[in-house]
N, C-alpha and C. Protein backbone atom coordinates (compact mmCIF):
# COMPACT_ATOMS: atom_id res chain seq x y z
N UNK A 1 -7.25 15.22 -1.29
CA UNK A 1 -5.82 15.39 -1.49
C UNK A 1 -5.56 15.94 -2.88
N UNK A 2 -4.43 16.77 -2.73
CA UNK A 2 -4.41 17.46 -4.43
C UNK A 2 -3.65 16.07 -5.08
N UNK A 3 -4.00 16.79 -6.24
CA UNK A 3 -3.42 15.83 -7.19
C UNK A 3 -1.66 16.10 -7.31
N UNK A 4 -0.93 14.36 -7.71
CA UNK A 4 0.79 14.54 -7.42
C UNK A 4 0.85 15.44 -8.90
N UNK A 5 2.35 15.81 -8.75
CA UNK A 5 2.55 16.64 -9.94
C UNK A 5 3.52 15.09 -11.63
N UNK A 6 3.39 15.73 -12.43
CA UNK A 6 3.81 14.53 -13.31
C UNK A 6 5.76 14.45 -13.17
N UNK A 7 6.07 13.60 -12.72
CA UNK A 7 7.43 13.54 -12.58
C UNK A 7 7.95 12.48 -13.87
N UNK A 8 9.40 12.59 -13.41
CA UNK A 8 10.23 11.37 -13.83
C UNK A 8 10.47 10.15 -12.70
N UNK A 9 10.60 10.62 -11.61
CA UNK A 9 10.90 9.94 -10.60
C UNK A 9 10.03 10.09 -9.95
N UNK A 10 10.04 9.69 -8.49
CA UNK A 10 8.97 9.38 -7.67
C UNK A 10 10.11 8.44 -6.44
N UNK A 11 10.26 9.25 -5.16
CA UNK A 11 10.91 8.78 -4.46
C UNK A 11 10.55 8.70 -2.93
N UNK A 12 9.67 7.83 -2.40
CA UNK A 12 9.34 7.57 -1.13
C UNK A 12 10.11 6.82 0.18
N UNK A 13 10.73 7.66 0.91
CA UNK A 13 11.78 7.13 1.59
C UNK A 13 11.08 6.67 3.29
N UNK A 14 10.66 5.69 3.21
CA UNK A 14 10.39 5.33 4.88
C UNK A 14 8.64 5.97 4.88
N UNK A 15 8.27 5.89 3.95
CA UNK A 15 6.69 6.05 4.24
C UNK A 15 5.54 5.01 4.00
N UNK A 16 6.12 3.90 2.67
CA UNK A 16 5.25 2.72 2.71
C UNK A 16 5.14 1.77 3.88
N UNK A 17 6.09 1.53 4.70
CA UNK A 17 5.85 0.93 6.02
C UNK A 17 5.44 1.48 7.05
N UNK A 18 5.10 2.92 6.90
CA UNK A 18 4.24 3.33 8.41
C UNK A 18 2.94 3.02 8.29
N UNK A 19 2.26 2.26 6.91
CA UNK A 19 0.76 1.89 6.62
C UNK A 19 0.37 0.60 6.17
N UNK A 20 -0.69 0.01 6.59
CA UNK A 20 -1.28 -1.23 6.41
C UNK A 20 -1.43 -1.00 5.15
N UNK A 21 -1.30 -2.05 4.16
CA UNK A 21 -1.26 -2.49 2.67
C UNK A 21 -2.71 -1.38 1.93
N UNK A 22 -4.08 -1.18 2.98
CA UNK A 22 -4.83 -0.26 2.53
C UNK A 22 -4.67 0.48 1.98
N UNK A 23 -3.74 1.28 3.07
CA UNK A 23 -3.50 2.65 2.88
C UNK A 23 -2.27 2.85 2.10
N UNK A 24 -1.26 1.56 2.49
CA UNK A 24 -0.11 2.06 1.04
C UNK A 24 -0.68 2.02 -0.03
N UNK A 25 -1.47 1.00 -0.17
CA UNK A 25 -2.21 1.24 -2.14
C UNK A 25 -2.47 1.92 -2.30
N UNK A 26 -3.17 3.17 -1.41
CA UNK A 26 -4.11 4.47 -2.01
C UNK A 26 -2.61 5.00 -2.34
N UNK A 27 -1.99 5.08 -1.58
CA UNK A 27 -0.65 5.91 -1.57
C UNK A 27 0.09 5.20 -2.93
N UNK A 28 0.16 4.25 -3.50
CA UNK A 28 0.92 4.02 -4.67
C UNK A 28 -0.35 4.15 -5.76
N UNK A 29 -1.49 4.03 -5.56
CA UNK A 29 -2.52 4.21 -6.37
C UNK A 29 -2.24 5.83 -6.81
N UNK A 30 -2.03 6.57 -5.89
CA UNK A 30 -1.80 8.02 -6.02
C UNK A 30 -0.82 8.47 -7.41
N UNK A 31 0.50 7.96 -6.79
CA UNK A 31 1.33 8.16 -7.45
C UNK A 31 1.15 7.58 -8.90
N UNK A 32 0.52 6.55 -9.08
CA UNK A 32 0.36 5.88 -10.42
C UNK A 32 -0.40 6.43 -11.17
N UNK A 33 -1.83 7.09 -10.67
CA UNK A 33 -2.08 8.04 -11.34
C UNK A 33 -1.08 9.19 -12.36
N UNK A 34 -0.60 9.52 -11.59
CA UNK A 34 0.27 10.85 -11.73
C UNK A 34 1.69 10.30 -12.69
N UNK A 35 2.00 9.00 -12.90
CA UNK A 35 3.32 9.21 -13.14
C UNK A 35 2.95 8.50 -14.99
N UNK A 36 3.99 8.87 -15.34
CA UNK A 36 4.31 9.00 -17.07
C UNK A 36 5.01 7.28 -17.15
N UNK A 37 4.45 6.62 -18.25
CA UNK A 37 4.71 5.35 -18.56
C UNK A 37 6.19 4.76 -18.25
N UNK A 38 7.33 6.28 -18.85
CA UNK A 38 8.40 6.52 -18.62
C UNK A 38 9.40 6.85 -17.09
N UNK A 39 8.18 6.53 -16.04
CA UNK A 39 9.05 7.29 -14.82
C UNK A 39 9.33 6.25 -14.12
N UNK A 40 10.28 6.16 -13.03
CA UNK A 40 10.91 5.18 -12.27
C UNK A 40 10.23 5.66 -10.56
N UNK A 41 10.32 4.69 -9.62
CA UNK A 41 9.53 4.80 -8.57
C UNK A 41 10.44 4.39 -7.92
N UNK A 42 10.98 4.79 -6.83
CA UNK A 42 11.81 4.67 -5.83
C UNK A 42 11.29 4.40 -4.34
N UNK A 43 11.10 3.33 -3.88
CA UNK A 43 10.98 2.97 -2.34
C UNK A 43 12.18 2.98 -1.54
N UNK A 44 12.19 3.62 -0.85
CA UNK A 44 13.65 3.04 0.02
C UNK A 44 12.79 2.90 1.72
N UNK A 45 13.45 1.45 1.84
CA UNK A 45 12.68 1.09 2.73
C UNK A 45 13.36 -0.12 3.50
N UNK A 46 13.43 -0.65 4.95
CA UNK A 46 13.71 -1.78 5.59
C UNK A 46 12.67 -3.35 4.69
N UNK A 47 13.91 -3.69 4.28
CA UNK A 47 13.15 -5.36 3.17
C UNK A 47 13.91 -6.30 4.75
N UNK A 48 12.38 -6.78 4.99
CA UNK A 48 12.28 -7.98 5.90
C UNK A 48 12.84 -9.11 5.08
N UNK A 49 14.10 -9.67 5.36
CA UNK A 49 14.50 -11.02 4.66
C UNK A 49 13.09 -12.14 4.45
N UNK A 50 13.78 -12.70 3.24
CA UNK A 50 12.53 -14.25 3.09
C UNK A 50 12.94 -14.85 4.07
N UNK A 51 14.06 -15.31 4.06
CA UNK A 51 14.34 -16.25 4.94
C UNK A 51 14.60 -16.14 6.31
N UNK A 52 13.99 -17.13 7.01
CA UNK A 52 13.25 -17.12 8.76
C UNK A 52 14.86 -16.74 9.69
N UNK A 53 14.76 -16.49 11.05
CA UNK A 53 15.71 -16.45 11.68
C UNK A 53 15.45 -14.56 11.77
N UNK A 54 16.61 -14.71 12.88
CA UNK A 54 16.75 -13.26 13.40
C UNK A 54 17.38 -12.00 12.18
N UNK A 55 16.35 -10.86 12.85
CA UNK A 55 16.70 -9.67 11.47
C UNK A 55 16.62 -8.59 11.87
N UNK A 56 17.27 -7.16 12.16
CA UNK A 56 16.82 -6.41 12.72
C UNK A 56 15.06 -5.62 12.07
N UNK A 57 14.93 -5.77 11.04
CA UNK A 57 13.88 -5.72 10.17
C UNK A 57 12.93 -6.29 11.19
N UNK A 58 13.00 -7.87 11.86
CA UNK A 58 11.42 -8.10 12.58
C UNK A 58 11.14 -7.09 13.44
N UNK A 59 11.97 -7.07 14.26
CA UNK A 59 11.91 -6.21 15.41
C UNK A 59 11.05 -4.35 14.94
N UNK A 60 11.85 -4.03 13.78
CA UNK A 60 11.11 -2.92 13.08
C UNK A 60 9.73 -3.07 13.01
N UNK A 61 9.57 -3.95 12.34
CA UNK A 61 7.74 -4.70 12.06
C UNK A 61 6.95 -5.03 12.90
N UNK A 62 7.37 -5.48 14.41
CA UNK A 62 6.36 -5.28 15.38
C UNK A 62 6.13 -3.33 15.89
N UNK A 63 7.72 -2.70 15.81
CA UNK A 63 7.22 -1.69 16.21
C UNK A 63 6.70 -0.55 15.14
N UNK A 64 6.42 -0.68 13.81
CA UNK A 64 5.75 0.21 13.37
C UNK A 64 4.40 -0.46 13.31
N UNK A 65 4.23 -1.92 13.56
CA UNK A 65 2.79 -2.24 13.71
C UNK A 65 2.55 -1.79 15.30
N UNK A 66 3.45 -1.70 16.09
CA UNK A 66 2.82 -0.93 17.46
C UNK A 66 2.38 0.66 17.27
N UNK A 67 3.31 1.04 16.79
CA UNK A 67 3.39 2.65 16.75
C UNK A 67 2.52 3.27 15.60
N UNK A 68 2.36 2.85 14.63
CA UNK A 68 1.66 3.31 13.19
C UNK A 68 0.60 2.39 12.44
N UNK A 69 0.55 0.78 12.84
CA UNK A 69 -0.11 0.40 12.47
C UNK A 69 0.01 -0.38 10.88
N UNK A 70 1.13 0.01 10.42
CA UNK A 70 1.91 -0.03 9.53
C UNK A 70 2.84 -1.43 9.60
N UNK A 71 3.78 -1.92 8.42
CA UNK A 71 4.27 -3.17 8.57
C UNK A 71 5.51 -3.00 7.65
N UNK A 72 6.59 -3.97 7.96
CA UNK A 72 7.69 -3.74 6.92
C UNK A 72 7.71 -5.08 6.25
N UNK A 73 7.73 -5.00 5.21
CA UNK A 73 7.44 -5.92 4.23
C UNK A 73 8.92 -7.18 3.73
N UNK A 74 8.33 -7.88 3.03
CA UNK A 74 9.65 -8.72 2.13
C UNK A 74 9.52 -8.60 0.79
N UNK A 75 10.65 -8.84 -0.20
CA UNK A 75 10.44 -8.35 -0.97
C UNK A 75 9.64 -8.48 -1.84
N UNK A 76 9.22 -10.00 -1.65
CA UNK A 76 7.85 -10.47 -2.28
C UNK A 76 6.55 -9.92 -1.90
N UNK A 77 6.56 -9.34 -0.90
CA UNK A 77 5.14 -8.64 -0.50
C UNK A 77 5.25 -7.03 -1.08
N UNK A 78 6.59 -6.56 -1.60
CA UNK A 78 6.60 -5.22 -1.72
C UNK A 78 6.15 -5.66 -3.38
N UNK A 79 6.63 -6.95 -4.01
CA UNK A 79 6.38 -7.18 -5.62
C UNK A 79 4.61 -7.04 -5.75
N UNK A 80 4.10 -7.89 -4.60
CA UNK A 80 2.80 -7.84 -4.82
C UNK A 80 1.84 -6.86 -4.86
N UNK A 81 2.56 -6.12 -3.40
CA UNK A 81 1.55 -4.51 -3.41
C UNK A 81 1.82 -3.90 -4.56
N UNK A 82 2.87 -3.92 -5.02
CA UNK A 82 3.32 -3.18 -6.18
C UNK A 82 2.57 -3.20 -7.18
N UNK A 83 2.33 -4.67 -7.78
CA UNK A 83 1.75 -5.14 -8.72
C UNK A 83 0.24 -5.11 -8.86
N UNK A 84 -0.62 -5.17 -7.49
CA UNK A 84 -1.90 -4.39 -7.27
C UNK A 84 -2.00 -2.67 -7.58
N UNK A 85 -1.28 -2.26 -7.66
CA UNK A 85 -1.05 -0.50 -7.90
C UNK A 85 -0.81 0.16 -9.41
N UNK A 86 -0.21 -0.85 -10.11
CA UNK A 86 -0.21 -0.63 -11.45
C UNK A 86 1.46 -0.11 -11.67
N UNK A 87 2.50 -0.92 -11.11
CA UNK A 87 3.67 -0.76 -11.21
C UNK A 87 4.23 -2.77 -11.20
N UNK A 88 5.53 -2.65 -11.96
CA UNK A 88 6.39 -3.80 -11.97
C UNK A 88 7.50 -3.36 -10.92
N UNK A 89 7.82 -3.98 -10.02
CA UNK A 89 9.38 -4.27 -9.63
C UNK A 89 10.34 -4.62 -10.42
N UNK A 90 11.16 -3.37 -10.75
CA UNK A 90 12.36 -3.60 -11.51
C UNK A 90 13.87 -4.80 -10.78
N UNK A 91 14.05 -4.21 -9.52
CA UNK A 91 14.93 -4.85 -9.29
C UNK A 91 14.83 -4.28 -7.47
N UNK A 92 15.66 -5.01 -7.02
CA UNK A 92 15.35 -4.10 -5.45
C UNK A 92 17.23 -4.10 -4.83
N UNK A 93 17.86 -2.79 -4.58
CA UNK A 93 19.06 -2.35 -4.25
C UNK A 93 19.56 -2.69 -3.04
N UNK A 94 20.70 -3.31 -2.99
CA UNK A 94 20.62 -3.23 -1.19
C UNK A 94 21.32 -2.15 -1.27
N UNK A 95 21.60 -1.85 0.35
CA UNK A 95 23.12 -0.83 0.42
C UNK A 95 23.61 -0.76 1.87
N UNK A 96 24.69 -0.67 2.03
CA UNK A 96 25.56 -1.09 3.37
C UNK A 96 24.70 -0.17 4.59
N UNK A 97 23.92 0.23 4.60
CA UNK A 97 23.09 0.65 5.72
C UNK A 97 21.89 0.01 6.23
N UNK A 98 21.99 -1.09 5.54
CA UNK A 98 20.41 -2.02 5.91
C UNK A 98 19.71 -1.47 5.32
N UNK A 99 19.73 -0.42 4.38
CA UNK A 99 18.03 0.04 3.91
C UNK A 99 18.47 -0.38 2.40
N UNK A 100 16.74 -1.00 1.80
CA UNK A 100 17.27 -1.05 0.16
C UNK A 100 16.24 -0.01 -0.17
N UNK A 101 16.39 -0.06 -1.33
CA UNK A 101 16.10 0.60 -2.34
C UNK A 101 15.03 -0.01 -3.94
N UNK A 102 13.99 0.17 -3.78
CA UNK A 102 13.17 -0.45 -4.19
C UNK A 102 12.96 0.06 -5.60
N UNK A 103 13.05 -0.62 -6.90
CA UNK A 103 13.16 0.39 -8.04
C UNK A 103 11.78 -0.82 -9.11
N UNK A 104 10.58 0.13 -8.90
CA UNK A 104 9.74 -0.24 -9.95
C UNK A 104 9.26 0.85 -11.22
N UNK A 105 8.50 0.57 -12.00
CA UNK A 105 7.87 1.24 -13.27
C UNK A 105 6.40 0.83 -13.54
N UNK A 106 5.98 1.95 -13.74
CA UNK A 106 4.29 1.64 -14.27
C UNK A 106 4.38 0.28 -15.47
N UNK A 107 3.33 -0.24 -14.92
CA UNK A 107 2.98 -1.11 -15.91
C UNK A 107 2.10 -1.10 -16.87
């Protein structure tokens, strides 16, 4: 794979959950390479609530683990992959469409 180009940003919309934690690391491993101490990382992505009970999010998570193999995370599991990759979780966005918005920085 070529190498990413050096940004400020870095914005992945709906691609860390089509992959098992493997393959998202290579994929944030990628980007971490590539990005400047200074750049911000943008996930926007379905955040599986912590807390148990019905979500349209589960229902997502069996079917991209049917279809892709892939999983949608909570936000504590997005802090952790994160934090294996060489990025902090800044803060994580909601927004009136069910999708948030995931905002970390190299660490």
């Amino acid at each position: 794979a070529d190498a990413l180009p050096v940004c400020d940003a870095y914005v992945l919309m709906e691609v860390i959950h089509d992959w098992a934690d493997a393959e998202a690391s290579a994929i944030l491993k990628a980007v971490r390479a590539a990005a400047p101490p200074h750049a911000t990382l943008l996930l926007v992505e379905d955040i599986v609530p912590d807390a148990p009970g019905p979500h349209w999010a589960r229902m997502v998570d069996i079917v991209m683990l049917t279809v892709t193999g892939g999983l949608q995370r909570t936000t504590r599991e997005y802090q952790a992959l994160l934090a294996g990759c060489g990025f902090r979780m800044e803060q994580v966005i909601d927004t009136p469409t069910g999708i948030s918005i995931v905002e970390a920085r190299p660490i």
